[in-house]
PDB file of N, CA and C in Angstrom:
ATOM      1  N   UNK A   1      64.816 281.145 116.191  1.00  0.00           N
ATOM      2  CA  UNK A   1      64.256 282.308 115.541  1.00  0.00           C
ATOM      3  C   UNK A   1      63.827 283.317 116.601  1.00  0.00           C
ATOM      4  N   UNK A   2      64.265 284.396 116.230  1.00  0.00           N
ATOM      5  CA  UNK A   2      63.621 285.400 117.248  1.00  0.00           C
ATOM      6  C   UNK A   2      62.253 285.967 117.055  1.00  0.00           C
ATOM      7  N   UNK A   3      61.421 286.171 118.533  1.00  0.00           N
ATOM      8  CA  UNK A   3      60.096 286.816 118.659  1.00  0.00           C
ATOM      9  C   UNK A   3      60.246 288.083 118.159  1.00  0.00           C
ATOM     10  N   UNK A   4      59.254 288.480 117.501  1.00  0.00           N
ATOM     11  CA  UNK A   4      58.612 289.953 117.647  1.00  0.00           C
ATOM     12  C   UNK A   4      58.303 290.179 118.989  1.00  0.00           C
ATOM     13  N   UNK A   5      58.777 291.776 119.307  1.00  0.00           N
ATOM     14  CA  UNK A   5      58.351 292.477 120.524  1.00  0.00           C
ATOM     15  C   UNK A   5      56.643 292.381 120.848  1.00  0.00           C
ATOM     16  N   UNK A   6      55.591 292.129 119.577  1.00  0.00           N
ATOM     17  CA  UNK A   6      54.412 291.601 119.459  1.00  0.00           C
ATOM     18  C   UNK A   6      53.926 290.471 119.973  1.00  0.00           C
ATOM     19  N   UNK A   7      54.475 289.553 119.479  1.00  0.00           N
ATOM     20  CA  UNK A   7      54.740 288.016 119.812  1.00  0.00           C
ATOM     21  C   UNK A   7      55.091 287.887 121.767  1.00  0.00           C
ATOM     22  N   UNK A   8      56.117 288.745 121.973  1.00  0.00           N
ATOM     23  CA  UNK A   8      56.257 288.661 123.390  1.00  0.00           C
ATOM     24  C   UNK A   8      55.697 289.104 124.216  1.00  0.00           C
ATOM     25  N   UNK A   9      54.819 290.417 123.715  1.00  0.00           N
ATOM     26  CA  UNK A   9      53.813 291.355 124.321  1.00  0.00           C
ATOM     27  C   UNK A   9      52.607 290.231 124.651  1.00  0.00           C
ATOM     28  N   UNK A  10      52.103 289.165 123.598  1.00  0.00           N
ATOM     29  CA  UNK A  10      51.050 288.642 123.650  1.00  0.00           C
ATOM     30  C   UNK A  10      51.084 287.615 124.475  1.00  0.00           C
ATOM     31  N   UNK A  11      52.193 286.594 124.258  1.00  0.00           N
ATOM     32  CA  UNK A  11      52.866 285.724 125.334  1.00  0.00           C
ATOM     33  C   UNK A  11      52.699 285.929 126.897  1.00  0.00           C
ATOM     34  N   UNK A  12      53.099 287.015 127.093  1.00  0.00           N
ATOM     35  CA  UNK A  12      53.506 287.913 128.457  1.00  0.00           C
ATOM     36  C   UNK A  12      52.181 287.723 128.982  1.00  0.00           C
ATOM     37  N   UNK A  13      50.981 288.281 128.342  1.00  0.00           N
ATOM     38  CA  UNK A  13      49.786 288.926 128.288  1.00  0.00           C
ATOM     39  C   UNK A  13      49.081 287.245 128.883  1.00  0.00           C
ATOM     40  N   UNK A  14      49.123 286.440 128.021  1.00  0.00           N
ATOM     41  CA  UNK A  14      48.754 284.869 128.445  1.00  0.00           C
ATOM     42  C   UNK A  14      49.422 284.695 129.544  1.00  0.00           C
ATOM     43  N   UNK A  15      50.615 284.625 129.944  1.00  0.00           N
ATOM     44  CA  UNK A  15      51.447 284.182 131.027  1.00  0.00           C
ATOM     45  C   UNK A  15      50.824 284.927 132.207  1.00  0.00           C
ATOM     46  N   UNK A  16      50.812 285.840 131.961  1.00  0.00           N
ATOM     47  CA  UNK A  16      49.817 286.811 133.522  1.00  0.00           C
ATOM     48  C   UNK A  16      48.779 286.193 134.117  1.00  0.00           C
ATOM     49  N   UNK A  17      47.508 285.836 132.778  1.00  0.00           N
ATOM     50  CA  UNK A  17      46.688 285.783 133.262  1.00  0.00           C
ATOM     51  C   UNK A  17      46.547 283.819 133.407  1.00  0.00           C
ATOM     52  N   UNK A  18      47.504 283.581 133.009  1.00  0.00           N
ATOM     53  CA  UNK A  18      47.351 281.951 133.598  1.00  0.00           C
ATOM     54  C   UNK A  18      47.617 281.721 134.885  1.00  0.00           C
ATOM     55  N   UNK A  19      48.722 282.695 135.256  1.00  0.00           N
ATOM     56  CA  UNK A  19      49.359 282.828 136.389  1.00  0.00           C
ATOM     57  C   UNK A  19      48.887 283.695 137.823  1.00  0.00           C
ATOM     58  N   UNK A  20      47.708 283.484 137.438  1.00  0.00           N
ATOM     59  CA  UNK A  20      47.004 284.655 138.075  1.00  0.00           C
ATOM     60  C   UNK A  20      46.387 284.149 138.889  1.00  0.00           C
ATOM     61  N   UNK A  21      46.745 284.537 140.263  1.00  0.00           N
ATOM     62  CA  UNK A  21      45.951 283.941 141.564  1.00  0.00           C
ATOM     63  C   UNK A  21      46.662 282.429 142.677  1.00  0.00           C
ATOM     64  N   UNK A  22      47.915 282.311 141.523  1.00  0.00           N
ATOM     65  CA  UNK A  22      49.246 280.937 142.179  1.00  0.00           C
ATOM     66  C   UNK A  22      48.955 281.741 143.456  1.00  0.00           C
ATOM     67  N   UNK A  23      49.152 280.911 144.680  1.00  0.00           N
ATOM     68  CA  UNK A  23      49.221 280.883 145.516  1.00  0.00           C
ATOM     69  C   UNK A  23      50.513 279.890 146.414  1.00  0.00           C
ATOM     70  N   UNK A  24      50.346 278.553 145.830  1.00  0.00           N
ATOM     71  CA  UNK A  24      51.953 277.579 146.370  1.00  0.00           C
ATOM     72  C   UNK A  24      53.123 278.247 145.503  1.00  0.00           C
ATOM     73  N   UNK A  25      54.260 279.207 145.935  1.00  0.00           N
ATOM     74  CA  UNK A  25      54.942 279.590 145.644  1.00  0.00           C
ATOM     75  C   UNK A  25      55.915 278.438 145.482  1.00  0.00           C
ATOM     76  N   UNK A  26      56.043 277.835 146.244  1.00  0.00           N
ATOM     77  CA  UNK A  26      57.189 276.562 146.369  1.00  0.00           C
ATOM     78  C   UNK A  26      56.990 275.108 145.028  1.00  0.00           C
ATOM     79  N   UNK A  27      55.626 274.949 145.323  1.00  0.00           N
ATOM     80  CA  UNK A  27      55.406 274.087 144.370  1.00  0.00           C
ATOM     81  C   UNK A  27      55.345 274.267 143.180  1.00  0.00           C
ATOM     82  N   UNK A  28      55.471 275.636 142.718  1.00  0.00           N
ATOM     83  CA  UNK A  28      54.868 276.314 141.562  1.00  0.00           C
ATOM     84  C   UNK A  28      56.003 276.676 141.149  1.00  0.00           C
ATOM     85  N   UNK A  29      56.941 276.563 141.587  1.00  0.00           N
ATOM     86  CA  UNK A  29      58.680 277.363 141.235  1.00  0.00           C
ATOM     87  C   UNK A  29      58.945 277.120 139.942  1.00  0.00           C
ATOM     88  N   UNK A  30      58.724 276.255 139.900  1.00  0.00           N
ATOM     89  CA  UNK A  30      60.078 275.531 138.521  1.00  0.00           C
ATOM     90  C   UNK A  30      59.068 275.615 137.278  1.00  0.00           C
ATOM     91  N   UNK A  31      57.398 275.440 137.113  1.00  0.00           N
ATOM     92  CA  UNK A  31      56.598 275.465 136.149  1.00  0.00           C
ATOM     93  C   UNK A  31      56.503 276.986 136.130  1.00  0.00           C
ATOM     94  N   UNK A  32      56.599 277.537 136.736  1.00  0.00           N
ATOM     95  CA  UNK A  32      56.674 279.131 136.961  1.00  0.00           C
ATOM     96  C   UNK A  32      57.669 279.767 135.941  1.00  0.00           C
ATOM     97  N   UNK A  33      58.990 278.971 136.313  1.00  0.00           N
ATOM     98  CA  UNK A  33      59.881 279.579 135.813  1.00  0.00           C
ATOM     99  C   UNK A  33      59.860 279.077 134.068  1.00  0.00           C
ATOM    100  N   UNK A  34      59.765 277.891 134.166  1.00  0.00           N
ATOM    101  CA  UNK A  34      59.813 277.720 132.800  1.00  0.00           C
ATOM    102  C   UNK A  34      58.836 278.411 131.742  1.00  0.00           C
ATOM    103  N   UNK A  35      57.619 278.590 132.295  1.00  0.00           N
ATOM    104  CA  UNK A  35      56.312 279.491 131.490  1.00  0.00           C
ATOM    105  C   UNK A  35      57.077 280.867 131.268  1.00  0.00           C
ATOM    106  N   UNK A  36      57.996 281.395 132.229  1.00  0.00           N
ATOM    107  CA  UNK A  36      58.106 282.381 132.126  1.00  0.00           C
ATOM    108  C   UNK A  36      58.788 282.754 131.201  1.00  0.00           C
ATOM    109  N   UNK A  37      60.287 282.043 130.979  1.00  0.00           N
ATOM    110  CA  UNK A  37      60.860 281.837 130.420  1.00  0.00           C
ATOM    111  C   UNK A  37      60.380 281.419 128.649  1.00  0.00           C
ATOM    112  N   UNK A  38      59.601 281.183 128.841  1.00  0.00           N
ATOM    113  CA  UNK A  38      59.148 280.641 126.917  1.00  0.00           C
ATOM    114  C   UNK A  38      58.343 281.803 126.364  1.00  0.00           C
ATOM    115  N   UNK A  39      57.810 282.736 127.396  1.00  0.00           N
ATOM    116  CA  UNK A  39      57.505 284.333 127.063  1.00  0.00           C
ATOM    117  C   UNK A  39      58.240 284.589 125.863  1.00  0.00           C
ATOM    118  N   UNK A  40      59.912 284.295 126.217  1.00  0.00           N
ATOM    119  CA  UNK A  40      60.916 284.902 125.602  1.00  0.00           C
ATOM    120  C   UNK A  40      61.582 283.619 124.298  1.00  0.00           C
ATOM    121  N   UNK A  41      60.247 283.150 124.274  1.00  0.00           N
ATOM    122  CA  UNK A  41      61.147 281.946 123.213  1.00  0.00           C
ATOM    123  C   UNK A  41      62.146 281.074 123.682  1.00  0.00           C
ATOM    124  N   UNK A  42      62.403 280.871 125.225  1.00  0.00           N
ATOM    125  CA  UNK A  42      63.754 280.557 125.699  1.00  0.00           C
ATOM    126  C   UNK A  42      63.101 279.085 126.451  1.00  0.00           C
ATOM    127  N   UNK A  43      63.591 277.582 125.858  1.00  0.00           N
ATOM    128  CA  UNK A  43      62.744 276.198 126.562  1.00  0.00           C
ATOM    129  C   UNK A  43      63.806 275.906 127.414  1.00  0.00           C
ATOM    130  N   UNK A  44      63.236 275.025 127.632  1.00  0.00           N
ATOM    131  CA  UNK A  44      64.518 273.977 128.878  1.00  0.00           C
ATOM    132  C   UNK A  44      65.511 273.646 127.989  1.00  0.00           C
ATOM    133  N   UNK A  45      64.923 272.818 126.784  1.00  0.00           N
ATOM    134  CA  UNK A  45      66.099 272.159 126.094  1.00  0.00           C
ATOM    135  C   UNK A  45      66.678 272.799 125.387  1.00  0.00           C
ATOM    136  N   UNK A  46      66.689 273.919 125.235  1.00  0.00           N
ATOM    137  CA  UNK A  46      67.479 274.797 124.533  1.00  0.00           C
ATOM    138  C   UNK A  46      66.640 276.079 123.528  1.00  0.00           C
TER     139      UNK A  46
END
């Protein structure tokens, strides 16, 4: 199902501020990417 541009605005908005202040770029890669990624409704498993 697709997000509302709302839904992703608010997402986004959480994702910032969870993400706020990472410092291990390396260790943080892949949980990084995936948070980022579910912004957009989009998981690992599909």
């Amino acid at each position: 199902m697709a997000l509302s541009w709302n839904e992703i605005k608010d997402r986004a908005l959480k994702f910032s501020k969870e993400w706020d202040g990472t410092v291990n770029e390396e260790a943080d890669a892949k949980p990084f990417l995936e948070a980022f990624f579910e912004v957009f409704g989009i998981t690992r498993k599909g």
